[in-house]
C-alpha atoms as a PDB file:
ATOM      1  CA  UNK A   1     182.988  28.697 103.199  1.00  0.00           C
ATOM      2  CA  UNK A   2     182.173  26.240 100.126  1.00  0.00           C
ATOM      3  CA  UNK A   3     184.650  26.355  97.634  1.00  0.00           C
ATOM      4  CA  UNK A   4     182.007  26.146  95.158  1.00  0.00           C
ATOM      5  CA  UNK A   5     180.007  28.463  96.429  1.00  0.00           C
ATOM      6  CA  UNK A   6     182.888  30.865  97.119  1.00  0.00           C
ATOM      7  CA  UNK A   7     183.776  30.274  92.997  1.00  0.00           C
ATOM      8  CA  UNK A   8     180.200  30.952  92.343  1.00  0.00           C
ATOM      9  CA  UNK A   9     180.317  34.658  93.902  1.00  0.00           C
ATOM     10  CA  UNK A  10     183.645  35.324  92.518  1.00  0.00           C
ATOM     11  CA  UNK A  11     183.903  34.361  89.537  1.00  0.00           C
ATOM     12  CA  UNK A  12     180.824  32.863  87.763  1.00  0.00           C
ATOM     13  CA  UNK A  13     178.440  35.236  89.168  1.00  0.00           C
ATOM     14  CA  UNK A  14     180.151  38.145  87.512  1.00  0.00           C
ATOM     15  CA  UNK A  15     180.327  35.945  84.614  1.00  0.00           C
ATOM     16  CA  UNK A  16     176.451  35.120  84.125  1.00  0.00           C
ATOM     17  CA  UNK A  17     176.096  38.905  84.857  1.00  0.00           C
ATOM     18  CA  UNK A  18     178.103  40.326  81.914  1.00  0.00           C
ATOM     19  CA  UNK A  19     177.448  37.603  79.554  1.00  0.00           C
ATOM     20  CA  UNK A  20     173.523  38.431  80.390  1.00  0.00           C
ATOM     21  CA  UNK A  21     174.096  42.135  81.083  1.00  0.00           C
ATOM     22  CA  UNK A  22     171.437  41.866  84.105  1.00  0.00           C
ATOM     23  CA  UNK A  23     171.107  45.601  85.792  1.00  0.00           C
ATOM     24  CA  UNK A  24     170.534  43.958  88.995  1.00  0.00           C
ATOM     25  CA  UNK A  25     173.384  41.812  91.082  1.00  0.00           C
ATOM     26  CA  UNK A  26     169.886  39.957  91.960  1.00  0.00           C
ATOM     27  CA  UNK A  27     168.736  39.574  89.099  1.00  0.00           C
ATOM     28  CA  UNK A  28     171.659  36.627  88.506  1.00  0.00           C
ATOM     29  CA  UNK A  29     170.554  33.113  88.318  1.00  0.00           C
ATOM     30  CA  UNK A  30     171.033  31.141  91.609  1.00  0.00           C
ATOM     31  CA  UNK A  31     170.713  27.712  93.096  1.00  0.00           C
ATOM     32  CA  UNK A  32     167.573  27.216  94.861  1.00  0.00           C
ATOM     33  CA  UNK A  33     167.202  24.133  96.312  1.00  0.00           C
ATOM     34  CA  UNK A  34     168.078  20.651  95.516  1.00  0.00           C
ATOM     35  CA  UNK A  35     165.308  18.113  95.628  1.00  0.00           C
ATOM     36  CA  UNK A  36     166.915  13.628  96.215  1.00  0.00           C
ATOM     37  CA  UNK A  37     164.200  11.806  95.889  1.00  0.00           C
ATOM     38  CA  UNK A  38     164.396   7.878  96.018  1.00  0.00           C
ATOM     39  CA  UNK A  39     161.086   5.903  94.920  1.00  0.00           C
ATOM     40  CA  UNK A  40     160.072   2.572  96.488  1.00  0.00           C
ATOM     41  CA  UNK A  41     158.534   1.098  93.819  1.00  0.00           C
ATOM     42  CA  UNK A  42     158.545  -3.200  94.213  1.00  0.00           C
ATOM     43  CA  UNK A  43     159.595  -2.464  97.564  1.00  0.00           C
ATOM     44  CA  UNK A  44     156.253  -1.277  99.348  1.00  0.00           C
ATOM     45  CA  UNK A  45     155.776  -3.640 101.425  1.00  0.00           C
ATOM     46  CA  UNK A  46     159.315  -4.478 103.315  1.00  0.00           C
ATOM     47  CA  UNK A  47     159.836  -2.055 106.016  1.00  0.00           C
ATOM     48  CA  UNK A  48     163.962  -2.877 105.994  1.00  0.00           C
ATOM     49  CA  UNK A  49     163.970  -1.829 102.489  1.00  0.00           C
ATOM     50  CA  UNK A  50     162.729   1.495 103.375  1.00  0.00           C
ATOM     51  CA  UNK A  51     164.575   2.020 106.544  1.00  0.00           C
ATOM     52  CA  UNK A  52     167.947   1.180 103.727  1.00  0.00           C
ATOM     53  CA  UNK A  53     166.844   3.900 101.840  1.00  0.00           C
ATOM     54  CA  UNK A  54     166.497   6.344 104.560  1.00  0.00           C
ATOM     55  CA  UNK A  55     169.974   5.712 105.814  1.00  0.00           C
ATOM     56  CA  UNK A  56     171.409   5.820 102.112  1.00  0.00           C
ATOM     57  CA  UNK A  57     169.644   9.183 101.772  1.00  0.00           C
ATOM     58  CA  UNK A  58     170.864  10.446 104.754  1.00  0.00           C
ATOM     59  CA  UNK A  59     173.945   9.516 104.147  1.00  0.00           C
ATOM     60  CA  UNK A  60     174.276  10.941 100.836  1.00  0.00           C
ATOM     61  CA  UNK A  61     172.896  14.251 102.416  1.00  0.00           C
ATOM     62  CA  UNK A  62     173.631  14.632 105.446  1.00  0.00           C
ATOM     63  CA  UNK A  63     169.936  15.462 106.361  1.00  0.00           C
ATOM     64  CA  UNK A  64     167.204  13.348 108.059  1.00  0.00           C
ATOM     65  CA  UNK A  65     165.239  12.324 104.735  1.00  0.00           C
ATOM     66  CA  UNK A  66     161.188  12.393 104.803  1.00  0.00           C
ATOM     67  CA  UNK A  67     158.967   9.365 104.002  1.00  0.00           C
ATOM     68  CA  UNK A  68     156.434  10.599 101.312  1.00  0.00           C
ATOM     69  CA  UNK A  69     152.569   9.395 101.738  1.00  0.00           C
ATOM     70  CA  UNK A  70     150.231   8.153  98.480  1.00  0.00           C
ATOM     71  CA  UNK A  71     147.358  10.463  98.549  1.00  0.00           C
ATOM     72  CA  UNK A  72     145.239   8.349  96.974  1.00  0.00           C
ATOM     73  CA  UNK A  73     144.979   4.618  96.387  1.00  0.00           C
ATOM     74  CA  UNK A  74     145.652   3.162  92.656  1.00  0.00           C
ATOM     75  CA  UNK A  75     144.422  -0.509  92.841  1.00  0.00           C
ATOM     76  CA  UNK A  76     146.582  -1.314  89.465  1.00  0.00           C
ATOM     77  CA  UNK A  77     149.840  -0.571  91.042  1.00  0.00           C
ATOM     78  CA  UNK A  78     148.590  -1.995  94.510  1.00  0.00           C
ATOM     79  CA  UNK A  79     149.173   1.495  96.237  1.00  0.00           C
ATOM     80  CA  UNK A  80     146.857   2.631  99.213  1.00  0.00           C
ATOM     81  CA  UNK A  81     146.352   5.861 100.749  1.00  0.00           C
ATOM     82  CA  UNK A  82     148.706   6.676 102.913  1.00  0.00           C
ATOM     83  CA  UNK A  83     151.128   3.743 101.798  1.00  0.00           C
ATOM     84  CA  UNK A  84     154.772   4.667 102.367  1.00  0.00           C
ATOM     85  CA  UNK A  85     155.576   5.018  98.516  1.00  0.00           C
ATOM     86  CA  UNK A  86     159.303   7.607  98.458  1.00  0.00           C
ATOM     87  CA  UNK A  87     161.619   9.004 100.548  1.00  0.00           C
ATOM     88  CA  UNK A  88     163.274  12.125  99.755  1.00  0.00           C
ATOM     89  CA  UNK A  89     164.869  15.065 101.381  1.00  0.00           C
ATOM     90  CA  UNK A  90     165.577  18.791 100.235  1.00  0.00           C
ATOM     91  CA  UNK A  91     168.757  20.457 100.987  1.00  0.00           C
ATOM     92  CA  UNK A  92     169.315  24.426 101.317  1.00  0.00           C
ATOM     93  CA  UNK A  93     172.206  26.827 101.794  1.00  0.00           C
ATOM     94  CA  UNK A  94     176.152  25.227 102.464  1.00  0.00           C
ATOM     95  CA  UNK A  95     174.159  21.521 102.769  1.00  0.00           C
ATOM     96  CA  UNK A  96     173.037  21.903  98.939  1.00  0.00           C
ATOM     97  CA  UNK A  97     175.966  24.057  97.636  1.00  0.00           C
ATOM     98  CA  UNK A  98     178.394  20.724  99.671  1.00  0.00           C
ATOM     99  CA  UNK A  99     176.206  18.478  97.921  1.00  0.00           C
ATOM    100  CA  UNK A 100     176.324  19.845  94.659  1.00  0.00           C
ATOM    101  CA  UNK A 101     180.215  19.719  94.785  1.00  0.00           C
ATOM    102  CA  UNK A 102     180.396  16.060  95.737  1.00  0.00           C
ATOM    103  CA  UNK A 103     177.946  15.377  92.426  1.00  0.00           C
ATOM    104  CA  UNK A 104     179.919  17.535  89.878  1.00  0.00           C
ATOM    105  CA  UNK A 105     184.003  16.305  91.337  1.00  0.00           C
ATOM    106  CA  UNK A 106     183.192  13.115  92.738  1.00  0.00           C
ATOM    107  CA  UNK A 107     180.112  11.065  92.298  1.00  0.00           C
ATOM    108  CA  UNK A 108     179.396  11.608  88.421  1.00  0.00           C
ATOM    109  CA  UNK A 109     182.642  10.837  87.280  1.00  0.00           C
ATOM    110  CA  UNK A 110     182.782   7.966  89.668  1.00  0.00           C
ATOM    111  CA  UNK A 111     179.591   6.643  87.250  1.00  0.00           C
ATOM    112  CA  UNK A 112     180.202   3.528  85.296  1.00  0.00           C
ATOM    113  CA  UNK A 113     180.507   4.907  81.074  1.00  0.00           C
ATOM    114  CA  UNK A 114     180.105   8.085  82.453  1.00  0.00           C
ATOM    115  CA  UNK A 115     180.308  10.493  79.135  1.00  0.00           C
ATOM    116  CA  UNK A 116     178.046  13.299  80.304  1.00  0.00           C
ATOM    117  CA  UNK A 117     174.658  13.956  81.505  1.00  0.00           C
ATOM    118  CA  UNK A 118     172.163  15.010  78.993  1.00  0.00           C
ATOM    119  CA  UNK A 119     170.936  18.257  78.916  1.00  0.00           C
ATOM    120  CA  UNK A 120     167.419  16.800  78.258  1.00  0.00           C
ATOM    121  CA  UNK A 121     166.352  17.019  81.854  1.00  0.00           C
ATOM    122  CA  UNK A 122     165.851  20.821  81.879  1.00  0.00           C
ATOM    123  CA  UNK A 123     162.564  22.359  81.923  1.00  0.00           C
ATOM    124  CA  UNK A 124     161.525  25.653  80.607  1.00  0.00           C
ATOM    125  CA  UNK A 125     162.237  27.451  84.261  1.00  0.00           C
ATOM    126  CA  UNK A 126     165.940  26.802  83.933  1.00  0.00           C
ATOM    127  CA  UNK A 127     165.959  23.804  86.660  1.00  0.00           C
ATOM    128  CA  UNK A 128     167.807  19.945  85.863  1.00  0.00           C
ATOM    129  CA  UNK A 129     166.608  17.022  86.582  1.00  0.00           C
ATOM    130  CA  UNK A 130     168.842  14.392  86.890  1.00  0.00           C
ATOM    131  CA  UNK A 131     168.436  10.342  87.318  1.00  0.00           C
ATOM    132  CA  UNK A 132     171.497   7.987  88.322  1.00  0.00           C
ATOM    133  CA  UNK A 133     170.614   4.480  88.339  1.00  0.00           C
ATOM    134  CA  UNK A 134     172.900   3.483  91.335  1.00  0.00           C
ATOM    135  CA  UNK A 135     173.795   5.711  94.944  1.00  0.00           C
ATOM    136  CA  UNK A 136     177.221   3.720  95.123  1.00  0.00           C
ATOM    137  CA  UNK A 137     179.154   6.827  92.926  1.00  0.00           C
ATOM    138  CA  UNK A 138     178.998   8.750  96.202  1.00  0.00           C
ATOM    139  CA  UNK A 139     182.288   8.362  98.695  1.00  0.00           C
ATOM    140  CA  UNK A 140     180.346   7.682 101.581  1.00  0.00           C
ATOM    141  CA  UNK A 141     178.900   4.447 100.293  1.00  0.00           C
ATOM    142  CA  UNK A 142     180.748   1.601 101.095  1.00  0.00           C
ATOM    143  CA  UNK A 143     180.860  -1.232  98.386  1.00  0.00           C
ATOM    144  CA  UNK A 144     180.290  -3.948 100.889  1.00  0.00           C
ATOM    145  CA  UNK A 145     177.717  -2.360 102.872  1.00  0.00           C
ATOM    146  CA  UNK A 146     175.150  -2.543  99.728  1.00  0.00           C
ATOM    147  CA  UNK A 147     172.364  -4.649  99.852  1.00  0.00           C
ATOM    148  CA  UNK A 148     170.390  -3.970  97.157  1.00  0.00           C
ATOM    149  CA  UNK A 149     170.583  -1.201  95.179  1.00  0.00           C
ATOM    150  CA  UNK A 150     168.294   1.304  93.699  1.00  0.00           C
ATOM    151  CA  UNK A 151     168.517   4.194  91.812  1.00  0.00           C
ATOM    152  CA  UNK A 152     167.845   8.372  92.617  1.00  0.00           C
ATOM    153  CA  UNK A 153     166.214  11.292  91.048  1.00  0.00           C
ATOM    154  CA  UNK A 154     168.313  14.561  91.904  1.00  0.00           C
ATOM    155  CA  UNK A 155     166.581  17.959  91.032  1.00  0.00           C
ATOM    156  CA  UNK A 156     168.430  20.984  90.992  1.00  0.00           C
ATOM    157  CA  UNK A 157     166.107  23.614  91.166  1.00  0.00           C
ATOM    158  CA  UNK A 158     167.403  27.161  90.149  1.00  0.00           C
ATOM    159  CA  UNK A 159     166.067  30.776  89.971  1.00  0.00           C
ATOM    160  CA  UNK A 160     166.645  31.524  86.444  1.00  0.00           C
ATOM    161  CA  UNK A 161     164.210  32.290  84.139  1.00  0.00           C
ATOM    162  CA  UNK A 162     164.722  30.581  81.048  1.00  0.00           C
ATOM    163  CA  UNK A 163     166.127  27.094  80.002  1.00  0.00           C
ATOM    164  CA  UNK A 164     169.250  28.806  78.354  1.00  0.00           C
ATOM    165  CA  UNK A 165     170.061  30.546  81.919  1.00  0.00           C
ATOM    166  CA  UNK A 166     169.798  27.809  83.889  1.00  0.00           C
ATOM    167  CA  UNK A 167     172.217  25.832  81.182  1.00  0.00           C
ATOM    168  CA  UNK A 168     174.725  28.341  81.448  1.00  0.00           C
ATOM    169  CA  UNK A 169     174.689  28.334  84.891  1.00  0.00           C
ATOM    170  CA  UNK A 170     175.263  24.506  85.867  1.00  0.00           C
ATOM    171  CA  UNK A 171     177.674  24.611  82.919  1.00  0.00           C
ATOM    172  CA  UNK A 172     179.666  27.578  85.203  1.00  0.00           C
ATOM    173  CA  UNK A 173     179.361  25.094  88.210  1.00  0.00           C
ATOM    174  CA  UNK A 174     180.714  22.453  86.619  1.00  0.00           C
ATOM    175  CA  UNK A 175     178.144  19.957  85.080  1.00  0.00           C
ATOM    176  CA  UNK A 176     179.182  17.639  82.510  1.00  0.00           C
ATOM    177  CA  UNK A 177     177.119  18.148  80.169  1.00  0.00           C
ATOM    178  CA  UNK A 178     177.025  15.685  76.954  1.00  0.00           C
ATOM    179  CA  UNK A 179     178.906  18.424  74.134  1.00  0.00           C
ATOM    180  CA  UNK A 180     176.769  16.777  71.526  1.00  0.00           C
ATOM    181  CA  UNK A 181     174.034  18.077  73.055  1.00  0.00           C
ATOM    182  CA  UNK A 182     175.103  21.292  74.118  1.00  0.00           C
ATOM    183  CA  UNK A 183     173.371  23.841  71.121  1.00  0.00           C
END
């Protein structure tokens, strides 16, 4: 089993549960899903950029990402329908809860001036969104294997109910959160 996953049902589970006082065991706040999502932008038109960014992703995940379609075309950004314009790739059960350890021990303190994430990126649901402006923080990136790089949106999204509960419980997992911002 996941060592973070095995801390979150032994210890911070019963934590969120007492400091909460939920009645229910499933009633605790729990990770859903998490959501990488890479977007092509300048890129749209060269095929070995994409096919980079699929391998990255999988990579990083250890999933086969997903190429996402524009539904409609925007002439000002040159986009047409049906235009290869993201990749991204959800992860569920011991893939996310894996994943989730290799951001909080190893890729976000790998980040260059890392001091913290900001707890900005919640929304009112109790789920993070989180943007990192290079892939090469995780270990299975190779610094001479990068060709260009690009950045990554990571979504954590969580069944809590409120902004506070969702705080708390990244905070329990291990996020480091900016303590300037913490309220």
């Amino acid at each position: 089993m996941n060592n973070l996953l095995k801390q979150y049902r032994e210890v911070i589970a019963p934590a969120l549960e007492k400091k909460f006082s939920y009645k229910n065991k499933m009633a605790v706040p729990n990770l859903n899903k998490v959501v990488i999502n890479v977007g092509i932008g300048q890129a749209l038109k060269d095929k070995d950029f994409i096919e980079a960014v699929v391998k990255t992703l999988e990579r990083i995940s250890g999933q086969r990402p997903v190429k996402t379609l524009a539904r409609k075309a925007i002439s000002n950004f040159k986009i047409r329908e049906g235009q290869i314009i993201g990749v991204m790739v959800t992860l569920r059960g011991e893939r996310m809860w894996d994943f989730v350890e290799k951001l909080v021990k190893i890729a976000l303190p790998r980040v260059r001036d890392f001091r913290g994430i900001s707890t900005k990126g919640f929304d009112k649901k109790g789920s993070y969104s989180l943007g990192l402006k290079e892939y090469i923080c995780f270990p299975e990136i190779s610094q001479d294997e990068v060709e260009r790089l690009h950045g990554l949106q990571v979504n954590v999204v969580t069944t809590a109910k409120s902004e506070e509960e969702g705080r708390q419980l990244l905070t329990e997992l291990g996020f480091p959160f900016k303590t300037e911002d913490i309220k």
